[in-house]
PDB file of N, CA and C in Angstrom:
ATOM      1  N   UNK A   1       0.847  -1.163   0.000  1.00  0.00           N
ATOM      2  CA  UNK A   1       0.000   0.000   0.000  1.00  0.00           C
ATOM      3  C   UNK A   1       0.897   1.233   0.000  1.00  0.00           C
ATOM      4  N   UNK A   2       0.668   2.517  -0.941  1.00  0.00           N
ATOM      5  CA  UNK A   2       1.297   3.637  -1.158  1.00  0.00           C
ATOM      6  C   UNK A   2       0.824   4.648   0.363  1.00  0.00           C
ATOM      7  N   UNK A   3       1.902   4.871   1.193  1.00  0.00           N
ATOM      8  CA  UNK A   3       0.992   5.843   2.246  1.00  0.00           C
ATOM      9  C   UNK A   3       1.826   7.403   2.078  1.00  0.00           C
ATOM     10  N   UNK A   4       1.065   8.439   1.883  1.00  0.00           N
ATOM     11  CA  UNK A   4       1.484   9.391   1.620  1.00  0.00           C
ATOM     12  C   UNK A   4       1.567  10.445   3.276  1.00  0.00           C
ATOM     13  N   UNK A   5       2.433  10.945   3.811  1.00  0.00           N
ATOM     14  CA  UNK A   5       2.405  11.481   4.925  1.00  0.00           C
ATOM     15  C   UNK A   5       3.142  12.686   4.656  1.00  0.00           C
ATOM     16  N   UNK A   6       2.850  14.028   5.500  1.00  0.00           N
ATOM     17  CA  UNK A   6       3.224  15.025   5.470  1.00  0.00           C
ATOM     18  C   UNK A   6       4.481  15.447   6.278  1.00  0.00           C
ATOM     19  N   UNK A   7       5.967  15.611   6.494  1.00  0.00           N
ATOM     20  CA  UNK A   7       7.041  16.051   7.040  1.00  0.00           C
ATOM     21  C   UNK A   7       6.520  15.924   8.144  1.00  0.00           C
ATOM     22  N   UNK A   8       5.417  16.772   8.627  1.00  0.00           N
ATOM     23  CA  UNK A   8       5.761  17.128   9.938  1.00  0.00           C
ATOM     24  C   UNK A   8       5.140  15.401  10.714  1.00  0.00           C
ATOM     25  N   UNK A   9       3.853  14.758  10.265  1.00  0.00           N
ATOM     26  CA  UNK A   9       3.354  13.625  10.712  1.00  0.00           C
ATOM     27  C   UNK A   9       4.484  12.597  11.086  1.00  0.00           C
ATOM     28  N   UNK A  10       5.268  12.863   9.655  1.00  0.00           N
ATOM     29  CA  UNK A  10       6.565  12.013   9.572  1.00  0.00           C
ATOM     30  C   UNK A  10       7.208  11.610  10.819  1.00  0.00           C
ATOM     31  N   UNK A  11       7.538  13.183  11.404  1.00  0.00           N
ATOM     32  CA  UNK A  11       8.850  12.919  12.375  1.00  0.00           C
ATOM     33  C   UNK A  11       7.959  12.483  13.249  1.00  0.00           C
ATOM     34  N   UNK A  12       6.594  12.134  14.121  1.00  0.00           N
ATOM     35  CA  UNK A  12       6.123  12.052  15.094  1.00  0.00           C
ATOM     36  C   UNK A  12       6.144  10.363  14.930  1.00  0.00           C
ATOM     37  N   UNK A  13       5.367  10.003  13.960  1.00  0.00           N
ATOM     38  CA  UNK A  13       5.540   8.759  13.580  1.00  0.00           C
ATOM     39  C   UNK A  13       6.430   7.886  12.870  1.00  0.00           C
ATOM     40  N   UNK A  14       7.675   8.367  12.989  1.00  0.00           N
ATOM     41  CA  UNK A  14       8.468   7.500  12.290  1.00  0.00           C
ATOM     42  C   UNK A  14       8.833   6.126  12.633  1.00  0.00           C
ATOM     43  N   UNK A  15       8.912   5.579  13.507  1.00  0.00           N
ATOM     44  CA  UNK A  15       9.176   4.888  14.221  1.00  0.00           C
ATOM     45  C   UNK A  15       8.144   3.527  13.430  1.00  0.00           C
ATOM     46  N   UNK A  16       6.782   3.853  13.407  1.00  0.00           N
ATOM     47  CA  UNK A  16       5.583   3.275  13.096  1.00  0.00           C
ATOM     48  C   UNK A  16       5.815   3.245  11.350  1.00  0.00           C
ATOM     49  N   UNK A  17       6.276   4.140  11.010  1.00  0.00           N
ATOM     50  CA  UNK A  17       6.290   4.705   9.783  1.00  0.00           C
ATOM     51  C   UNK A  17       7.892   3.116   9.031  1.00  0.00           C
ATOM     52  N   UNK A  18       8.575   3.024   9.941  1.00  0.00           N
ATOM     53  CA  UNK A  18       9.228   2.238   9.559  1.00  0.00           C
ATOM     54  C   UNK A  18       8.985   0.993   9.622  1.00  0.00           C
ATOM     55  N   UNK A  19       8.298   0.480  10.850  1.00  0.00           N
ATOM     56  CA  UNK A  19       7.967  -1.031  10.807  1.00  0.00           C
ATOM     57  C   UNK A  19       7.092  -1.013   9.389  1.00  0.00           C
ATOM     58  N   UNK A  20       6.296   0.100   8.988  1.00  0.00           N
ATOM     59  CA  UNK A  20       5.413  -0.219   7.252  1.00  0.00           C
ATOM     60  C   UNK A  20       6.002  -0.917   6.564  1.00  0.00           C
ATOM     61  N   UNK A  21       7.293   0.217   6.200  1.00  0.00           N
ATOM     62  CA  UNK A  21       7.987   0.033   5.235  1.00  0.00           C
ATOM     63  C   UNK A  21       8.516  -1.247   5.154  1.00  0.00           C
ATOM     64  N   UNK A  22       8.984  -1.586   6.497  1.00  0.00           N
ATOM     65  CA  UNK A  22       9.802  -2.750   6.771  1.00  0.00           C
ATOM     66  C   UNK A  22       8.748  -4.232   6.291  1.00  0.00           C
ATOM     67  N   UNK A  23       7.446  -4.018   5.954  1.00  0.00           N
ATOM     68  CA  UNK A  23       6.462  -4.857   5.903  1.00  0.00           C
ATOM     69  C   UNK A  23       6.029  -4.749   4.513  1.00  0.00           C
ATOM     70  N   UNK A  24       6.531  -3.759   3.579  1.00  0.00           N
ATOM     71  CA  UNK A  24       6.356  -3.682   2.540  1.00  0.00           C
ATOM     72  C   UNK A  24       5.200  -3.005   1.925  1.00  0.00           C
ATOM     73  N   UNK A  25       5.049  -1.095   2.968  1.00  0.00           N
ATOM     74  CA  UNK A  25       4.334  -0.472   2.209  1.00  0.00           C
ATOM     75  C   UNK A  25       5.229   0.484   1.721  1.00  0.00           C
ATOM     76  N   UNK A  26       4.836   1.314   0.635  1.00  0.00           N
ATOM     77  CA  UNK A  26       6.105   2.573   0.341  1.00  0.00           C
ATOM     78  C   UNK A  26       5.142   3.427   0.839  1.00  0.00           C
ATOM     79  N   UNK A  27       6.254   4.484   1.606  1.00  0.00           N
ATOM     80  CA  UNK A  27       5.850   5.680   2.329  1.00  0.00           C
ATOM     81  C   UNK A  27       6.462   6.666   1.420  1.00  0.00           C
ATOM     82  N   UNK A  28       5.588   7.607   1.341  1.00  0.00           N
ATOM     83  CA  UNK A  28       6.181   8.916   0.796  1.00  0.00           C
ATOM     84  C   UNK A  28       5.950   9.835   1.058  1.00  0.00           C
ATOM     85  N   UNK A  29       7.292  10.990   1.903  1.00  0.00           N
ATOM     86  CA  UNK A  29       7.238  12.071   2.832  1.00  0.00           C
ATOM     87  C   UNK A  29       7.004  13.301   1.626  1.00  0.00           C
ATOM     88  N   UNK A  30       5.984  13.796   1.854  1.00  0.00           N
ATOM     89  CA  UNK A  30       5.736  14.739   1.418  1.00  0.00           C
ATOM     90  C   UNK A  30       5.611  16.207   2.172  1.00  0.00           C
ATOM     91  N   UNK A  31       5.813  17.367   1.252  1.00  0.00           N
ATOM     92  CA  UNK A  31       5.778  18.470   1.904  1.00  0.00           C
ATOM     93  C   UNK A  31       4.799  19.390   1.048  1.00  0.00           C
ATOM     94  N   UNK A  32       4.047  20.284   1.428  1.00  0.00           N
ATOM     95  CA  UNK A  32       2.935  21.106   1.115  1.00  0.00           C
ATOM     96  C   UNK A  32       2.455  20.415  -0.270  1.00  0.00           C
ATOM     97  N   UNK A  33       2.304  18.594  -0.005  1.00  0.00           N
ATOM     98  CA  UNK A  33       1.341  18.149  -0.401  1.00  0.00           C
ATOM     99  C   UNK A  33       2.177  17.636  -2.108  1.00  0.00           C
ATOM    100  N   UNK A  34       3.349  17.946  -2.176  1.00  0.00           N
ATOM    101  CA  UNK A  34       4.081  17.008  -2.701  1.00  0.00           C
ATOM    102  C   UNK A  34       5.474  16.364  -2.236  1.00  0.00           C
ATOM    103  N   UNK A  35       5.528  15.534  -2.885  1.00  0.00           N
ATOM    104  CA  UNK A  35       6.402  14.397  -2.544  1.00  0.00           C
ATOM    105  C   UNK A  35       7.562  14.783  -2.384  1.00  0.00           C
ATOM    106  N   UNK A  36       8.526  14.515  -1.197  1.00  0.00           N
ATOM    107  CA  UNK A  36      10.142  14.925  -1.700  1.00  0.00           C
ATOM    108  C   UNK A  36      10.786  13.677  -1.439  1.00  0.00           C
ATOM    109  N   UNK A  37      10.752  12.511  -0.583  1.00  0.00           N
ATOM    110  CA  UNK A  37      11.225  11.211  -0.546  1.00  0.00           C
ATOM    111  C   UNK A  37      10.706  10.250  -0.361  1.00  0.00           C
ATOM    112  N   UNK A  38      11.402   9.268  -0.319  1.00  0.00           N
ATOM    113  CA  UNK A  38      10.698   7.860  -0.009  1.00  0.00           C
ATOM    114  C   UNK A  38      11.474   7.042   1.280  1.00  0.00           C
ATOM    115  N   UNK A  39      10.967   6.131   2.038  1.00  0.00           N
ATOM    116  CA  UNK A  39      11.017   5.251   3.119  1.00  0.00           C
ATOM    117  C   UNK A  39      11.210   4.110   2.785  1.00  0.00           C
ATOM    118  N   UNK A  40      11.983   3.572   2.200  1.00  0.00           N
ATOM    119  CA  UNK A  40      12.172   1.596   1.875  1.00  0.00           C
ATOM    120  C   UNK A  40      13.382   1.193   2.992  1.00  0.00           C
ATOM    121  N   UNK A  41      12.816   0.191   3.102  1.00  0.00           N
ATOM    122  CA  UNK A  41      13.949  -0.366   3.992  1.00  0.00           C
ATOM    123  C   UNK A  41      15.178  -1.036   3.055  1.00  0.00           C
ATOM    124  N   UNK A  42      16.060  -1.488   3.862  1.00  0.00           N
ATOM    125  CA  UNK A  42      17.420  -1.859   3.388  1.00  0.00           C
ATOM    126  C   UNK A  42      17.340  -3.398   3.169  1.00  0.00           C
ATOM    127  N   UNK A  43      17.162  -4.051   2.276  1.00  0.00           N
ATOM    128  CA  UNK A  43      17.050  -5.434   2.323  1.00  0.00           C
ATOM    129  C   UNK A  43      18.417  -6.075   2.706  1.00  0.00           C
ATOM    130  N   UNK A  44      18.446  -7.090   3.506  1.00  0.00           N
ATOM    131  CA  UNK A  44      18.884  -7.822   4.209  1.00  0.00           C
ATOM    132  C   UNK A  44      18.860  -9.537   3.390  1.00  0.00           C
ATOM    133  N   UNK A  45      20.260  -9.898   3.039  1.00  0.00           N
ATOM    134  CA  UNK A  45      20.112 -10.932   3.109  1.00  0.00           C
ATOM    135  C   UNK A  45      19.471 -12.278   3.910  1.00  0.00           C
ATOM    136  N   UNK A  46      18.801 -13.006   4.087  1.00  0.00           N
ATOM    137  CA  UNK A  46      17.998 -13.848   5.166  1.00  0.00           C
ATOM    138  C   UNK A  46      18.598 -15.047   4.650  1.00  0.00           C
ATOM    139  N   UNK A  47      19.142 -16.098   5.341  1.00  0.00           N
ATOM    140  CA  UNK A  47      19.265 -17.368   4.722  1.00  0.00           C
ATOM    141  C   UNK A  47      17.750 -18.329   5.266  1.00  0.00           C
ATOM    142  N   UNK A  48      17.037 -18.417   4.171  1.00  0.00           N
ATOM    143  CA  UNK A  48      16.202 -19.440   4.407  1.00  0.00           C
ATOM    144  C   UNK A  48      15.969 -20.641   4.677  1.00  0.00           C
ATOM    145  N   UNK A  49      17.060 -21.246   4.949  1.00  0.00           N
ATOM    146  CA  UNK A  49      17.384 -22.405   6.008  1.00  0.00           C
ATOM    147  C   UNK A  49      17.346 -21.800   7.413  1.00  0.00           C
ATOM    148  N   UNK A  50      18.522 -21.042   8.013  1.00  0.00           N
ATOM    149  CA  UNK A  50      18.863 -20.548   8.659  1.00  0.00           C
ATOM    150  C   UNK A  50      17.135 -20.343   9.443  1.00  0.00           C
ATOM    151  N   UNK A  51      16.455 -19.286   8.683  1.00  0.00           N
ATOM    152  CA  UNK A  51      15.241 -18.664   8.864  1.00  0.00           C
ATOM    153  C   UNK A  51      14.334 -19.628   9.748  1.00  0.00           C
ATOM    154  N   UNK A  52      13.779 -21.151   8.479  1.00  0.00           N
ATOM    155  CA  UNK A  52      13.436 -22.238   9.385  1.00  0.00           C
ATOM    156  C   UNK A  52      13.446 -23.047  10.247  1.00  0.00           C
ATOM    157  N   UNK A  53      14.885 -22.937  10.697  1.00  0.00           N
ATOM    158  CA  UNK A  53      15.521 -23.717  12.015  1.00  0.00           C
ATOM    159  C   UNK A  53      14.975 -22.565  13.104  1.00  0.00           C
ATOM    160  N   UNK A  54      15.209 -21.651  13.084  1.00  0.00           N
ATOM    161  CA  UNK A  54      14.894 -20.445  14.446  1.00  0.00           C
ATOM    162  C   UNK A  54      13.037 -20.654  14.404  1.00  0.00           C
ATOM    163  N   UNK A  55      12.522 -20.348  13.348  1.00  0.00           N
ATOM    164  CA  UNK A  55      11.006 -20.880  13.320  1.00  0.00           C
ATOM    165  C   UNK A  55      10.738 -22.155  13.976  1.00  0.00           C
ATOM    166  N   UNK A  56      11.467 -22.910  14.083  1.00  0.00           N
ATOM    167  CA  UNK A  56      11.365 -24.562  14.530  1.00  0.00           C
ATOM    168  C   UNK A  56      11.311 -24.502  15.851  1.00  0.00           C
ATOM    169  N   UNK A  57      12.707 -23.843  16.035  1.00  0.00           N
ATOM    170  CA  UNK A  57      12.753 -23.998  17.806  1.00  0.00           C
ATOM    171  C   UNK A  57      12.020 -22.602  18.388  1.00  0.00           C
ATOM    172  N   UNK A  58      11.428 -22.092  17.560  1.00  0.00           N
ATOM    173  CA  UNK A  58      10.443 -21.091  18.679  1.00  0.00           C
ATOM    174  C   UNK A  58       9.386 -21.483  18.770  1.00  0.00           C
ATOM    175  N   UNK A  59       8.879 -22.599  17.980  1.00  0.00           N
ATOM    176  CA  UNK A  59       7.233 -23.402  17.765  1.00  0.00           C
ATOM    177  C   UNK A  59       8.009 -24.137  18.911  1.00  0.00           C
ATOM    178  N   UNK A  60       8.674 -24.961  19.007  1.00  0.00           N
ATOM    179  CA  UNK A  60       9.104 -26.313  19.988  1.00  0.00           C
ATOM    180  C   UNK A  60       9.213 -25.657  21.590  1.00  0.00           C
ATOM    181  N   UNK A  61       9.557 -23.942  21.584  1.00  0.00           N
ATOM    182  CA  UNK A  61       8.920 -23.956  23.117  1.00  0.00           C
ATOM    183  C   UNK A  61       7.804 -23.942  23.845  1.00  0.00           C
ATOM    184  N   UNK A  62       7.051 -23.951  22.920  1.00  0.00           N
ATOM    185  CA  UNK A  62       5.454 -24.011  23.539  1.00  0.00           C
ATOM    186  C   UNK A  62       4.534 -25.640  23.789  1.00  0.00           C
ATOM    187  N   UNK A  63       5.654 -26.419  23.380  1.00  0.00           N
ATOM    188  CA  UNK A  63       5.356 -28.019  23.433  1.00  0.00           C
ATOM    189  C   UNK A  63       5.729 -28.488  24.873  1.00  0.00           C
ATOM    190  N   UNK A  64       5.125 -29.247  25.688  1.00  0.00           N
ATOM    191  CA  UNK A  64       5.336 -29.526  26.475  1.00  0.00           C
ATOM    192  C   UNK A  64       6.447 -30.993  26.391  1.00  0.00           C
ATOM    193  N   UNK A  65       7.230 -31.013  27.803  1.00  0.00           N
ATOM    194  CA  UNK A  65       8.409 -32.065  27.715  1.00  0.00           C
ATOM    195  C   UNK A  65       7.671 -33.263  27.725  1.00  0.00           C
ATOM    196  N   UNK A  66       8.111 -34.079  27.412  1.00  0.00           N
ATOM    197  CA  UNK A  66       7.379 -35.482  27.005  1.00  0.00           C
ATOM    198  C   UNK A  66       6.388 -35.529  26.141  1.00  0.00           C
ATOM    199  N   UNK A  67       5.977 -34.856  25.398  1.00  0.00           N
ATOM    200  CA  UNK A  67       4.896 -34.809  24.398  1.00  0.00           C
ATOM    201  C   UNK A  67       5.046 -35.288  22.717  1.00  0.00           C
ATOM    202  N   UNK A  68       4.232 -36.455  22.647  1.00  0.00           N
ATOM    203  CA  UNK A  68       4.811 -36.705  21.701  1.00  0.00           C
ATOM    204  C   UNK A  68       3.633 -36.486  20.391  1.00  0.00           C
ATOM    205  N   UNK A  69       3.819 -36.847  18.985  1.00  0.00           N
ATOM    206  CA  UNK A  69       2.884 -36.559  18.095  1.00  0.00           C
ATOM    207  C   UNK A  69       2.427 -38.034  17.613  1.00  0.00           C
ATOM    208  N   UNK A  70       2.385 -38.876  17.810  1.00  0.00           N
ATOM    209  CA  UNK A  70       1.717 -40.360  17.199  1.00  0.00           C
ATOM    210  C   UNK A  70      -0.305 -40.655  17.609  1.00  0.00           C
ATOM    211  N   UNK A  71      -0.277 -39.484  18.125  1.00  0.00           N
ATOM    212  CA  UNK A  71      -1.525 -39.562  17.667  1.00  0.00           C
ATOM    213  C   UNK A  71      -2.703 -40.563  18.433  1.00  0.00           C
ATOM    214  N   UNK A  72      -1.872 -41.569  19.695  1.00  0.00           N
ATOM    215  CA  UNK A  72      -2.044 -42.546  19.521  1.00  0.00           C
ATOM    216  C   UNK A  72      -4.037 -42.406  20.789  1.00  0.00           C
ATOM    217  N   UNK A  73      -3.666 -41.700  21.607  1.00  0.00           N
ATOM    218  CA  UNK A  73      -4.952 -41.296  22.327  1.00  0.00           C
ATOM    219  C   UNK A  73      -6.270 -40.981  20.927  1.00  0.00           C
ATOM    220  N   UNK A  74      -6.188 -41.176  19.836  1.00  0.00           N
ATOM    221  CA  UNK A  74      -7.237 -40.887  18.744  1.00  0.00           C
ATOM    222  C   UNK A  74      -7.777 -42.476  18.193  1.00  0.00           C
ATOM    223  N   UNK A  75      -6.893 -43.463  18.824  1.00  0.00           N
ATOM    224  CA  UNK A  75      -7.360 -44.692  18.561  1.00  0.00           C
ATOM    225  C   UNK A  75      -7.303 -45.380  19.697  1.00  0.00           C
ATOM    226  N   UNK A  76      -7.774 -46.855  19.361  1.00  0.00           N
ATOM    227  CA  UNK A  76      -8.361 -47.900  20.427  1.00  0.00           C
ATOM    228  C   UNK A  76      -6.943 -49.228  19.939  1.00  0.00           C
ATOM    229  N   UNK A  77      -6.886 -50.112  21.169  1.00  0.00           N
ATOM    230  CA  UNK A  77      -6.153 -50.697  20.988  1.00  0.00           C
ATOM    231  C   UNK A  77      -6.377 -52.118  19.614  1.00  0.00           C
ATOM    232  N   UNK A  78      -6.821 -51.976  18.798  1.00  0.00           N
ATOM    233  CA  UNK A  78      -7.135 -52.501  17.880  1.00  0.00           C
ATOM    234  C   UNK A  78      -6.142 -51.465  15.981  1.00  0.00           C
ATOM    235  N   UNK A  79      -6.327 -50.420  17.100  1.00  0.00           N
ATOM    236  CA  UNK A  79      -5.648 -48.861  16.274  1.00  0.00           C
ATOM    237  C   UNK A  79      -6.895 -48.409  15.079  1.00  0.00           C
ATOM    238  N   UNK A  80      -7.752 -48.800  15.905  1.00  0.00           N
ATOM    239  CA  UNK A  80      -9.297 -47.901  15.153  1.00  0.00           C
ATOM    240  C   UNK A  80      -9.553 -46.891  15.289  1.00  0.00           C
ATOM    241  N   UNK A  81     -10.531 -46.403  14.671  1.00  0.00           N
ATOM    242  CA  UNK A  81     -10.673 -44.979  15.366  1.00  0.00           C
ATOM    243  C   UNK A  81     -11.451 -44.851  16.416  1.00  0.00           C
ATOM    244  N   UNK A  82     -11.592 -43.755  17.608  1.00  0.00           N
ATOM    245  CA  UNK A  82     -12.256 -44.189  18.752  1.00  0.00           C
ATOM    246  C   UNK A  82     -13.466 -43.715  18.903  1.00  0.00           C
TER     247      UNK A  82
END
């Protein structure tokens, strides 16, 4: 989304004004209602491996210790459904 903001809004909200950008809206600081710059963030290499391992172990702290996934409380000892 294009968000157009005025200098002075700018400096109050910048802060807010950057997580946008950082999320992928373009901001454009304008002054008496035209444009003089723009707000993009600095792209950052991410290794997407890297990325999914930290995703992994921040899902895995909310699992309790001994908990396992086999499912097995969903069947009967026959391994039916219950």
């Amino acid at each position: 989304m294009k968000i157009l903001v005025e200098v002075t809004e700018a400096t109050e909200r910048l802060e807010e004004l950057i997580e946008l950008a950082l999320l992928g809206d373009e901001i454009v600081i304008c002054r008496d209602e035209r444009p003089l710059a723009r707000l993009t963030p600095i792209h950052q290499n991410v290794d997407a491996f890297q990325k999914s391992l930290d995703l992994a172990a921040e899902g895995r702290k909310s699992v309790p210790v001994g908990a396992t996934s086999d499912h097995s409380d969903f069947y009967d000892e026959n391994g039916l459904p219950k």
